[in-house]
N, C-alpha and C. Protein backbone atom coordinates (compact mmCIF):
# COMPACT_ATOMS: atom_id res chain seq x y z
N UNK A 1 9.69 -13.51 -13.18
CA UNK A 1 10.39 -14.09 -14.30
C UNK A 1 10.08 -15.58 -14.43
N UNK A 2 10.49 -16.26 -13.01
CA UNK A 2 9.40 -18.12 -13.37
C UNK A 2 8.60 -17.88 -13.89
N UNK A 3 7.09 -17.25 -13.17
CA UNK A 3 6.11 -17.55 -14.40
C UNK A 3 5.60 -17.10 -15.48
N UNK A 4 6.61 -16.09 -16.15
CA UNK A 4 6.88 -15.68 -17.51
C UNK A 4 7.68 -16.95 -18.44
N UNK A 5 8.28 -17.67 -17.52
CA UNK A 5 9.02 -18.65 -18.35
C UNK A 5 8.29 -19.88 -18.32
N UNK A 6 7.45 -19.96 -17.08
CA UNK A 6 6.31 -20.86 -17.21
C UNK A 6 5.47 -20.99 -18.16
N UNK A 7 5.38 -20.11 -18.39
CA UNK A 7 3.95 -19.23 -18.92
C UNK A 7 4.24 -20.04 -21.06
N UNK A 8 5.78 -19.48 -21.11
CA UNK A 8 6.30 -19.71 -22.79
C UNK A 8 6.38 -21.25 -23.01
N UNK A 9 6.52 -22.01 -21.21
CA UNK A 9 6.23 -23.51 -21.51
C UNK A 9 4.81 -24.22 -21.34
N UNK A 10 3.92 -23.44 -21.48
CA UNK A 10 2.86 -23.90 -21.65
C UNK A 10 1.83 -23.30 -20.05
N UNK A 11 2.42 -22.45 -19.08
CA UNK A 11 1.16 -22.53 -17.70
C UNK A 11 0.15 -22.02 -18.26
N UNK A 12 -0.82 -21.75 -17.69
CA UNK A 12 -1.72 -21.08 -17.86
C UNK A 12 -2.06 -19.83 -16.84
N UNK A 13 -1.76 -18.98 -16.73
CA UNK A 13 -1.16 -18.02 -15.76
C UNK A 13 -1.45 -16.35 -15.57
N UNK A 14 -1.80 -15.74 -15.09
CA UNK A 14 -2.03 -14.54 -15.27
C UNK A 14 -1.12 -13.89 -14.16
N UNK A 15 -0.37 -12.80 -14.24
CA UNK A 15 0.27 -12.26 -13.01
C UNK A 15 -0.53 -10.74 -12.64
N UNK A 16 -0.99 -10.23 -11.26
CA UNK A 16 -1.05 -8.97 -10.95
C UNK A 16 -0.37 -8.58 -10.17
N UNK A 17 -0.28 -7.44 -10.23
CA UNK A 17 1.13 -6.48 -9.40
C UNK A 17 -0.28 -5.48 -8.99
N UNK A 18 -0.58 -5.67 -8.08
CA UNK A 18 -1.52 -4.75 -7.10
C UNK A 18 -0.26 -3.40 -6.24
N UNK A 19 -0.93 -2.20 -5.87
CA UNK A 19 -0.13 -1.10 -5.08
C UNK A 19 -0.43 -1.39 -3.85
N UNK A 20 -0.31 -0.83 -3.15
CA UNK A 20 0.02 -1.01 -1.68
C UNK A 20 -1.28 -1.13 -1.20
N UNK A 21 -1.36 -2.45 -0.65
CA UNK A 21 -2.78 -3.28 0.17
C UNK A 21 -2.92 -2.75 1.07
N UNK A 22 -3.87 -2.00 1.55
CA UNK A 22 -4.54 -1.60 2.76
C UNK A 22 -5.77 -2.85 3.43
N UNK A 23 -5.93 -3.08 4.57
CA UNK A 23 -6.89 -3.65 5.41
C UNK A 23 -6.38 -4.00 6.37
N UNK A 24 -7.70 -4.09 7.40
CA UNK A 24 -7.18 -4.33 8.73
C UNK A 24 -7.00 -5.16 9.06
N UNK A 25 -6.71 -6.63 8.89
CA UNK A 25 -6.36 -7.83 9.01
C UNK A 25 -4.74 -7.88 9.10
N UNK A 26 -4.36 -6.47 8.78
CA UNK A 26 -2.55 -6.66 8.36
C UNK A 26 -2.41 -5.20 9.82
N UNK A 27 -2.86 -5.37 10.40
CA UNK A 27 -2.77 -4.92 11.65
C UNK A 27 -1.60 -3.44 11.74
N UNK A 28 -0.40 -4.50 12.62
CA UNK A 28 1.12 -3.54 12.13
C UNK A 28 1.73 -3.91 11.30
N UNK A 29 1.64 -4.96 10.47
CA UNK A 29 2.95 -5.58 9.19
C UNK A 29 2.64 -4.91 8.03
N UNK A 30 3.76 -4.93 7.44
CA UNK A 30 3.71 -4.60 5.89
C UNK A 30 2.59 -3.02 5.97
N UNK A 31 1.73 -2.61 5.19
CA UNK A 31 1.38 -1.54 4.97
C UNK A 31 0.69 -1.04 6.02
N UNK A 32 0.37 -1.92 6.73
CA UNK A 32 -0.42 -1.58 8.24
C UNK A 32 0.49 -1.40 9.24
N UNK A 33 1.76 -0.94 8.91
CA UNK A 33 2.58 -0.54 9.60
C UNK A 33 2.22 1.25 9.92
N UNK A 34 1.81 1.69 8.68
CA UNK A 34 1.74 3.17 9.10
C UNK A 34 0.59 3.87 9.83
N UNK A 35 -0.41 2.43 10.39
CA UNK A 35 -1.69 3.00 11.10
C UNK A 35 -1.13 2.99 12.67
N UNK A 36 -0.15 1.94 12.22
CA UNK A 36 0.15 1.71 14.22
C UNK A 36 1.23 3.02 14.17
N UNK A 37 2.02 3.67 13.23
CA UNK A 37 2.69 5.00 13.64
C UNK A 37 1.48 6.26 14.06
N UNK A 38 0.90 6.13 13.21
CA UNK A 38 -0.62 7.28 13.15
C UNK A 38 -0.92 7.10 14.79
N UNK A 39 -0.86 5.89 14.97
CA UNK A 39 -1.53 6.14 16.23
C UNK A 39 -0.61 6.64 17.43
N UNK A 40 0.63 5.85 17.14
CA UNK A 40 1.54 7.02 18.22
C UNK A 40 1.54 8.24 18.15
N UNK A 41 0.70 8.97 17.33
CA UNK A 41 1.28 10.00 17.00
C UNK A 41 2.18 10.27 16.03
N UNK A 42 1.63 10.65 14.42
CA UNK A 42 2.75 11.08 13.53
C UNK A 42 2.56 12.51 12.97
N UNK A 43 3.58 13.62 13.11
CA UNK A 43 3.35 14.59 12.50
C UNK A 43 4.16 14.75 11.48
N UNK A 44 5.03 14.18 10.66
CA UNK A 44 5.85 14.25 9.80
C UNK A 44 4.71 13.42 8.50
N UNK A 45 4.65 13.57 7.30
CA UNK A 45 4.43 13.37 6.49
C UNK A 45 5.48 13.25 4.65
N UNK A 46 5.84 12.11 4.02
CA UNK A 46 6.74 12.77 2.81
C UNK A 46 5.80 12.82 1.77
N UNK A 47 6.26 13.96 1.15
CA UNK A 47 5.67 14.84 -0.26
C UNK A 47 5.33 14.00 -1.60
N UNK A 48 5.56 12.86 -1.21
CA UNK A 48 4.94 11.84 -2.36
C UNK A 48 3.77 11.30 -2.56
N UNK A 49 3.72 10.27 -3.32
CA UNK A 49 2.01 10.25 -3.92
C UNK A 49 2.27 8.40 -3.62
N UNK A 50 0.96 7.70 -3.48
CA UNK A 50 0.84 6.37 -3.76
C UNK A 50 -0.12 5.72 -4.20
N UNK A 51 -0.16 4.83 -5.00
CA UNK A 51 -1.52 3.63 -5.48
C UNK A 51 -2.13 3.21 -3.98
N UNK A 52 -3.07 3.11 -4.20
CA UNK A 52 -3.64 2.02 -2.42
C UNK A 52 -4.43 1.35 -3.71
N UNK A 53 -5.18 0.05 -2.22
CA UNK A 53 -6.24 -0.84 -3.21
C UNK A 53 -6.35 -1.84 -2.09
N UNK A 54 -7.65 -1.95 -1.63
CA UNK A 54 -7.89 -2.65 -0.21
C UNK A 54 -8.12 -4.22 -0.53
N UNK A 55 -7.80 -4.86 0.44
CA UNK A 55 -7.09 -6.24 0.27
C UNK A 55 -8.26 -7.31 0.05
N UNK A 56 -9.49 -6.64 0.10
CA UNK A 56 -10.47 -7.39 -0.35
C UNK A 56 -11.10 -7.31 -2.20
N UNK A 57 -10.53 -6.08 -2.62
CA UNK A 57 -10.64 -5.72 -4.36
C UNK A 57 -9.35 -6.90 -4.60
N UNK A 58 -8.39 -6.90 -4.04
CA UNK A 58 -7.23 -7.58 -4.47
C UNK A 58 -7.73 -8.83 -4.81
N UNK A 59 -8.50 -9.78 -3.55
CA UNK A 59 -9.12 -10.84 -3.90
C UNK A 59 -9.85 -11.14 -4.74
N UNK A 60 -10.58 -10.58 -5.19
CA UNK A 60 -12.08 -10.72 -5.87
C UNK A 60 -11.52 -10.51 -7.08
N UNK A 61 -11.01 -9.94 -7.89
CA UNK A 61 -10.22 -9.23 -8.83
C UNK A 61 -9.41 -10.58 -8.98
N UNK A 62 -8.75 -11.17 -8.40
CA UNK A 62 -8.00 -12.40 -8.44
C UNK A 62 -8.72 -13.30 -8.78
N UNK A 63 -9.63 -13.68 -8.24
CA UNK A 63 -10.82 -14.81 -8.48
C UNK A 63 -11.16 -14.66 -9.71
N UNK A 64 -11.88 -13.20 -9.94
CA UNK A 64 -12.64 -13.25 -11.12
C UNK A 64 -11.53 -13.87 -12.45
N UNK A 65 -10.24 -12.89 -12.41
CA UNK A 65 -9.58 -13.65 -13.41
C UNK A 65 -9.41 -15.10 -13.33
N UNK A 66 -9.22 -15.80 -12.50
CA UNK A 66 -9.26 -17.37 -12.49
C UNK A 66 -10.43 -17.96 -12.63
N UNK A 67 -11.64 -17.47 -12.63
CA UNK A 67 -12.78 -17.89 -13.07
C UNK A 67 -13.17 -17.58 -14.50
N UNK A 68 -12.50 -17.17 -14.72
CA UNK A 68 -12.60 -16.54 -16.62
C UNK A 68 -12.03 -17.43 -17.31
N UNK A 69 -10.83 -18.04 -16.67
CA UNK A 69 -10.00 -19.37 -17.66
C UNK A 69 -9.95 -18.68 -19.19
N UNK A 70 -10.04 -17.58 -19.70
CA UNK A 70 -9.59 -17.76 -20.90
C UNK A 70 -9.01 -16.92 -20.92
N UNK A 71 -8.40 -16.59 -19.84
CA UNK A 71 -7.11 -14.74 -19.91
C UNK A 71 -5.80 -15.82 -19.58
N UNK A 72 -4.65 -15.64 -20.34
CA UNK A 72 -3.35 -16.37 -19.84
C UNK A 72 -2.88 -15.52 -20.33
N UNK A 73 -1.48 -15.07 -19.75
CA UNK A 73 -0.22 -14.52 -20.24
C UNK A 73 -0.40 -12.88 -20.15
N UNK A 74 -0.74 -12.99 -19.30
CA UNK A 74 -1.35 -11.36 -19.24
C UNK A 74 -0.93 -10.85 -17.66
N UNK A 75 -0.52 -9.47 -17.87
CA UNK A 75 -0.59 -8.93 -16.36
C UNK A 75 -1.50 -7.74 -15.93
N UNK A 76 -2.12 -7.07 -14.99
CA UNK A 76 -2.56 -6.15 -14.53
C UNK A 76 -2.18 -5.87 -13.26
N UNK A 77 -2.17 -4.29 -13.44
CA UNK A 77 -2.08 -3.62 -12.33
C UNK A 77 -3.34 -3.82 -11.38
N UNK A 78 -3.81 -3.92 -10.04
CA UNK A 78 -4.57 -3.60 -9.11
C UNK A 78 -4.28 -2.61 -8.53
N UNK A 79 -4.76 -1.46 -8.59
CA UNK A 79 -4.85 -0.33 -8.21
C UNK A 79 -6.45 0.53 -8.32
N UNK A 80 -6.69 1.19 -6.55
CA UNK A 80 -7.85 1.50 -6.59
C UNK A 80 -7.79 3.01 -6.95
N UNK A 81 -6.62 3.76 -6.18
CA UNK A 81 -6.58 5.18 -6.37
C UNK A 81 -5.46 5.72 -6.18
N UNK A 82 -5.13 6.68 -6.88
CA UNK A 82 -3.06 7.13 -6.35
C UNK A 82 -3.48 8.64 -5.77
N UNK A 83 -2.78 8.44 -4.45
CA UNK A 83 -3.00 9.46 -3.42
C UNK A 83 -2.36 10.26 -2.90
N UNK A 84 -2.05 11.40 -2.56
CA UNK A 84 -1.05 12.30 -2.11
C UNK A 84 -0.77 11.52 -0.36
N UNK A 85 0.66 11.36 -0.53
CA UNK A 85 0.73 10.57 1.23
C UNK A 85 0.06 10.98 2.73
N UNK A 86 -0.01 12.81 2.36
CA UNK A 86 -0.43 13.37 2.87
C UNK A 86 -2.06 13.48 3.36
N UNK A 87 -2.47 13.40 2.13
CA UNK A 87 -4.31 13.56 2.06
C UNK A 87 -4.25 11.85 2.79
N UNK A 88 -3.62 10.73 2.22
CA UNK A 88 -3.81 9.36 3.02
C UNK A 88 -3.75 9.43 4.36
N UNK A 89 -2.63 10.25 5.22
CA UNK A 89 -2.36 10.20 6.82
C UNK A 89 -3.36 11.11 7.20
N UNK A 90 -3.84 11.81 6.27
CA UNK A 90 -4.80 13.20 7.22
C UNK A 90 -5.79 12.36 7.75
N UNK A 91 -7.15 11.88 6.01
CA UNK A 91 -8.17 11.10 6.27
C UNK A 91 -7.71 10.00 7.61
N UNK A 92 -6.73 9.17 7.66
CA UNK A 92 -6.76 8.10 8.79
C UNK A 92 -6.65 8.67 10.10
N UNK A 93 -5.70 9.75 9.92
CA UNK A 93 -5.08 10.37 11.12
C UNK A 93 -6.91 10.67 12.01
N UNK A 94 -7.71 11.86 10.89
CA UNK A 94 -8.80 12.16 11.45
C UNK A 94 -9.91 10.55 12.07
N UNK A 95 -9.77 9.65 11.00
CA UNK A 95 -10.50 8.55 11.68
C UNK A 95 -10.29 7.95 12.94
N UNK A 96 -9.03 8.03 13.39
CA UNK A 96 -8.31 7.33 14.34
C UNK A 96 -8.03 8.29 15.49
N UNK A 97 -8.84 9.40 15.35
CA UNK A 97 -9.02 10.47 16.22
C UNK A 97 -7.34 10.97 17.26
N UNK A 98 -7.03 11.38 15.88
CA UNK A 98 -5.50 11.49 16.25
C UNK A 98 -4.88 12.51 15.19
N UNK A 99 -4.24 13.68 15.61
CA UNK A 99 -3.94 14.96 15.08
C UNK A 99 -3.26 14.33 13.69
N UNK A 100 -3.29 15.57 12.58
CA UNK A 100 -3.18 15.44 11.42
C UNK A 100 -1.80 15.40 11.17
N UNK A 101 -0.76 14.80 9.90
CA UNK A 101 0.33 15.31 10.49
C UNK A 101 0.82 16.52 9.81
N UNK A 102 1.54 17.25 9.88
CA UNK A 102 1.43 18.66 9.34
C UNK A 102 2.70 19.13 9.11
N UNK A 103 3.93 18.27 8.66
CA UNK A 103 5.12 18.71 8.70
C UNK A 103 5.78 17.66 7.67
N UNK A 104 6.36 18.08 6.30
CA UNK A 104 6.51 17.48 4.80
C UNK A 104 8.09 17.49 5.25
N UNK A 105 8.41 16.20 5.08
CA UNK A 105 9.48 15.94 5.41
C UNK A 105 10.23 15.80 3.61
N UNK A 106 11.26 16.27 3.46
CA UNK A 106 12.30 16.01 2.67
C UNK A 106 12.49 14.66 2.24
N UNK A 107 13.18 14.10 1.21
CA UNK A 107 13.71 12.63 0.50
C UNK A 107 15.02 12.59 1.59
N UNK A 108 15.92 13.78 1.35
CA UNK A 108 17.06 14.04 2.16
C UNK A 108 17.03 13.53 3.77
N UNK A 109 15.79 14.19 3.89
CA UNK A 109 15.97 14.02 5.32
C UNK A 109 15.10 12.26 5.85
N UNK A 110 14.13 11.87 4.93
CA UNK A 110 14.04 10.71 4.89
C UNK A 110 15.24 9.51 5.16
N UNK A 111 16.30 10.14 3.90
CA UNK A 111 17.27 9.45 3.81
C UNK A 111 18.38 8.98 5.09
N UNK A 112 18.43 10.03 5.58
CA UNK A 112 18.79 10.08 7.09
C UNK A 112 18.27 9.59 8.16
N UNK A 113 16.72 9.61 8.01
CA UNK A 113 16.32 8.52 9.25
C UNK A 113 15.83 7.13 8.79
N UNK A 114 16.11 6.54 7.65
CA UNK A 114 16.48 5.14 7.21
C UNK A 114 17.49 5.36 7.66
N UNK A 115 18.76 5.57 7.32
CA UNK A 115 20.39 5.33 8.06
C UNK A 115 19.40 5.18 9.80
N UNK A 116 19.34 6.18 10.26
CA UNK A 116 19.29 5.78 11.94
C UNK A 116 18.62 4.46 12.03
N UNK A 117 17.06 4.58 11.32
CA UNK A 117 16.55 3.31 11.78
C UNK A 117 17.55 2.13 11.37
N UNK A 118 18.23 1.92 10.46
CA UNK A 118 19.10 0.93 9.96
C UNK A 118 20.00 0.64 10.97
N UNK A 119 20.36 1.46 11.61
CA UNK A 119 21.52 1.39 12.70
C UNK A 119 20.59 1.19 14.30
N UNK A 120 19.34 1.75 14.35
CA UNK A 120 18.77 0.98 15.83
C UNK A 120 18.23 -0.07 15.57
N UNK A 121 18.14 -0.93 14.59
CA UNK A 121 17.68 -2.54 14.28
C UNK A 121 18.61 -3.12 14.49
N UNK A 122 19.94 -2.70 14.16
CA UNK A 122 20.96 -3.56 15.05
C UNK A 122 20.87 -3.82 16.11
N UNK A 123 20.99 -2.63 16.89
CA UNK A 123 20.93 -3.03 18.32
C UNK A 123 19.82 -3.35 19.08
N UNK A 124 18.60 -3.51 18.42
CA UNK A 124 17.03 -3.73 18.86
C UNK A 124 16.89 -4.80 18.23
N UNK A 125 18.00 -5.60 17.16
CA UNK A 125 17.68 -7.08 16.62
C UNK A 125 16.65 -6.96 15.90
N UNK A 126 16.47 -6.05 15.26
CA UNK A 126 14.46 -6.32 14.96
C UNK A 126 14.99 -5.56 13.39
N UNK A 127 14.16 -5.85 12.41
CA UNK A 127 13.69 -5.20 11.18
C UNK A 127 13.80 -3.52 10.88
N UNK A 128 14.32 -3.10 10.27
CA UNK A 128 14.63 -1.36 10.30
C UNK A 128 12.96 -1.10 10.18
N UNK A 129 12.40 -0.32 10.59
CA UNK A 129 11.39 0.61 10.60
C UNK A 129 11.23 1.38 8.98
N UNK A 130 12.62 2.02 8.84
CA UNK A 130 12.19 3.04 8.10
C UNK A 130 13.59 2.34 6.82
N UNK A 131 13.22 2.17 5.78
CA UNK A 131 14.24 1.67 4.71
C UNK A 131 14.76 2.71 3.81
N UNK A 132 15.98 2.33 3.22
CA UNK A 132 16.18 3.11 1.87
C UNK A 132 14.96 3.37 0.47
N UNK A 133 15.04 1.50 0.61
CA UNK A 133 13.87 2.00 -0.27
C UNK A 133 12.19 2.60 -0.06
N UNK A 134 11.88 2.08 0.56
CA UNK A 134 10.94 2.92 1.65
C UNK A 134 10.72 4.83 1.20
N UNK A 135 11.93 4.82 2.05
CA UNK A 135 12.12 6.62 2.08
C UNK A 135 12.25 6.76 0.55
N UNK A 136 12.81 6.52 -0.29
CA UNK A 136 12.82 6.81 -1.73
C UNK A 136 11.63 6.57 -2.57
N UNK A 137 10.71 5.61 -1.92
CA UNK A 137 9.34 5.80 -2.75
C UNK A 137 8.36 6.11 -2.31
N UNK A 138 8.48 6.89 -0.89
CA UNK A 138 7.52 8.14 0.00
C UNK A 138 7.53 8.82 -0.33
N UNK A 139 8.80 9.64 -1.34
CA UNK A 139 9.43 10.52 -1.72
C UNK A 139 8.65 11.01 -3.15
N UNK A 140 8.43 9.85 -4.30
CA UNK A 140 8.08 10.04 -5.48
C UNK A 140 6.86 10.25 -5.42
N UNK A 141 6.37 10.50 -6.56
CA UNK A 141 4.91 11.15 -6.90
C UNK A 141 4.70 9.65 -8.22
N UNK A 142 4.28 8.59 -7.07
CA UNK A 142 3.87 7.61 -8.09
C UNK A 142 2.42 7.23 -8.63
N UNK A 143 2.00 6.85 -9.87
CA UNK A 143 0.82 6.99 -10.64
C UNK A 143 0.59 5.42 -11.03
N UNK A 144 -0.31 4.77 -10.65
CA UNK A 144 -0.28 3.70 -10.93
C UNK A 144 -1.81 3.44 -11.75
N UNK A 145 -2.13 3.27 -13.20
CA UNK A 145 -3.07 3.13 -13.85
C UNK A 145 -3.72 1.81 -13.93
N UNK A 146 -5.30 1.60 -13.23
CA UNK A 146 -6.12 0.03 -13.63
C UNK A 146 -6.84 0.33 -14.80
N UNK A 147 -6.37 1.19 -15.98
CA UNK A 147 -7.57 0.88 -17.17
C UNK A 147 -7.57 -0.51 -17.64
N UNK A 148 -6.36 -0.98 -17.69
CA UNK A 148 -6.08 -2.52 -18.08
C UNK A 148 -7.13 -3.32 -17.87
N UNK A 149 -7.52 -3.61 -16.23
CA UNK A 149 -8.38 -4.42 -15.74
C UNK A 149 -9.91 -3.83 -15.50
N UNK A 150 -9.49 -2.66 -15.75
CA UNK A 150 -11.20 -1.75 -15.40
C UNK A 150 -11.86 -2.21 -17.34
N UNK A 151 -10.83 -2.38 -17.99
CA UNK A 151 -12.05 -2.73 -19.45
C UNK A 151 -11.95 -3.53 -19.47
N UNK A 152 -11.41 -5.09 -18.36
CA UNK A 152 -12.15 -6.20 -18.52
C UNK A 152 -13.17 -6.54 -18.26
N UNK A 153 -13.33 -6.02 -16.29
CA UNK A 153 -13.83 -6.70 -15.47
C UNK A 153 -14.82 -5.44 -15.03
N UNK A 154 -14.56 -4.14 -14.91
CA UNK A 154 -15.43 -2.83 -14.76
C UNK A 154 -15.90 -3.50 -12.87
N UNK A 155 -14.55 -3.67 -12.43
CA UNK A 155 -14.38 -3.66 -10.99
C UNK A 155 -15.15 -2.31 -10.37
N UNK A 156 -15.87 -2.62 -9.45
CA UNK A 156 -16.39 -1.49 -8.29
C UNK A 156 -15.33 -1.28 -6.76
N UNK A 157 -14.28 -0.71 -7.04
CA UNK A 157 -13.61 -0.67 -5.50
C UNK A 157 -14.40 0.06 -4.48
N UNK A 158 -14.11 -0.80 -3.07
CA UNK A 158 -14.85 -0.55 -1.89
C UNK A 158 -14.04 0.85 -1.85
N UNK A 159 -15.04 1.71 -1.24
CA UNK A 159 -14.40 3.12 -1.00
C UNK A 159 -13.26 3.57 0.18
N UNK A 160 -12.39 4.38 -0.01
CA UNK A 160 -11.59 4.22 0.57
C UNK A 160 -11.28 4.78 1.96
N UNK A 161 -12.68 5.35 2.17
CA UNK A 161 -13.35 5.68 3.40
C UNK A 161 -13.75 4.65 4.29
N UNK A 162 -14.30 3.76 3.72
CA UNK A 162 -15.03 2.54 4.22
C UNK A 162 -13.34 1.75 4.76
N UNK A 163 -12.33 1.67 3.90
CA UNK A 163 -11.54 0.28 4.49
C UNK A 163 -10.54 1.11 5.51
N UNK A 164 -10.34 2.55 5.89
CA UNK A 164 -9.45 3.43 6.47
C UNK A 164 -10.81 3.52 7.96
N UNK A 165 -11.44 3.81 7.60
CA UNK A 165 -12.86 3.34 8.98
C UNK A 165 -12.53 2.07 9.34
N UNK A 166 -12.84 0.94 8.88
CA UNK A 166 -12.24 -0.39 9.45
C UNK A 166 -10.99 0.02 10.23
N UNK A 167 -10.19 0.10 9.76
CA UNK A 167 -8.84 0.13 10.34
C UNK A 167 -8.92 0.48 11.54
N UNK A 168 -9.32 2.19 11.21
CA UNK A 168 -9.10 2.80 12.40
C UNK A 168 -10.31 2.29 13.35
N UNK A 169 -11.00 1.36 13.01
CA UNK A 169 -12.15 0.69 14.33
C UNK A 169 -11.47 0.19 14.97
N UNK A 170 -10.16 -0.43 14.93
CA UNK A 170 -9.54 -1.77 15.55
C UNK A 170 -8.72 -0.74 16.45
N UNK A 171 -8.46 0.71 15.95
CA UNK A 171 -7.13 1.23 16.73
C UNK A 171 -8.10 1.69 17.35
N UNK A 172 -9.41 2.16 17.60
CA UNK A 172 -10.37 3.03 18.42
C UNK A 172 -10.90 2.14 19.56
N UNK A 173 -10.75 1.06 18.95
CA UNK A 173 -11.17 0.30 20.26
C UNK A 173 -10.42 -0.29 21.38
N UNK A 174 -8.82 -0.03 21.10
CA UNK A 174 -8.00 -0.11 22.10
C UNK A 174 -8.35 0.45 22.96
């Protein structure tokens, strides 16, 4: 909302709302949270769908619009591909040479182990693991469209083989 209001006082500004950044530089935080579960071992999977888009399209895609100087007031999605959660944990699971997971967990029952994790971050002081909102958008079958930015810029995303291989190089070489 600032730089929408920026934007009516004159910035010069473009906003993107990219889907969920994959690369291995983000190790266990934020979306690289679910390679370090993969690797303990995850057999639970939820029945929802997600955008990915690896954290190096994010950049470049960023640049290019700021090197264009004549796009303002505009937003795009970054999004490379929207994926069944499932087909996402298999491919990594198999890279990271670590069983597939094979058991579709419920929203319901999601919902329930956000409550637990919510309640062992108390007593572990640490960040819940597993959130409300979290479990509620593992849950959906979300679709996230780049025609916006694909008929500006006719972006080439790195394949999504290539940045799930990275990853799992860093967990293989433990």
């Amino acid at each position: 909302m600032e730089v929408w209001r920026g934007i009516t006082e004159g910035l010069n500004a473009v906003i993107v709302n990219p889907s969920v950044i994959l690369g291995a530089a983000a190790k266990d935080k934020g979306s690289g949270a679910i390679f370090s579960r993969i690797n303990k071992g995850l057999r639970f999977y939820p029945k929802g769908s997600v955008g990915i888009v690896d954290v190096e399209d994010v950049a470049t895609i960023m640049i290019q619009l700021m090197e264009r100087g004549d796009i303002t007031a505009e937003r795009y999605i970054i999004n490379h591909l929207n994926i069944l959660n499932k087909d996402l944990l298999s491919v990594a699971s198999v890279l990271m040479k670590k069983p597939e997971p094979s058991i579709e967990v419920s929203e319901t029952m999601l919902q329930i182990a956000s409550t637990v994790s919510s309640m062992l971050s108390v007593f572990k002081k640490s960040d819940a693991t597993l959130t409300k909102e979290t479990a509620t958008a593992s849950s959906a079958k979300l679709h996230y469209s780049n025609a916006k930015i694909q008929a500006l810029l006719n972006h080439h995303y790195r394949p999504l083989e290539q940045t799930l291989k990275e990853i799992a190089d860093l967990y293989n070489k433990q």
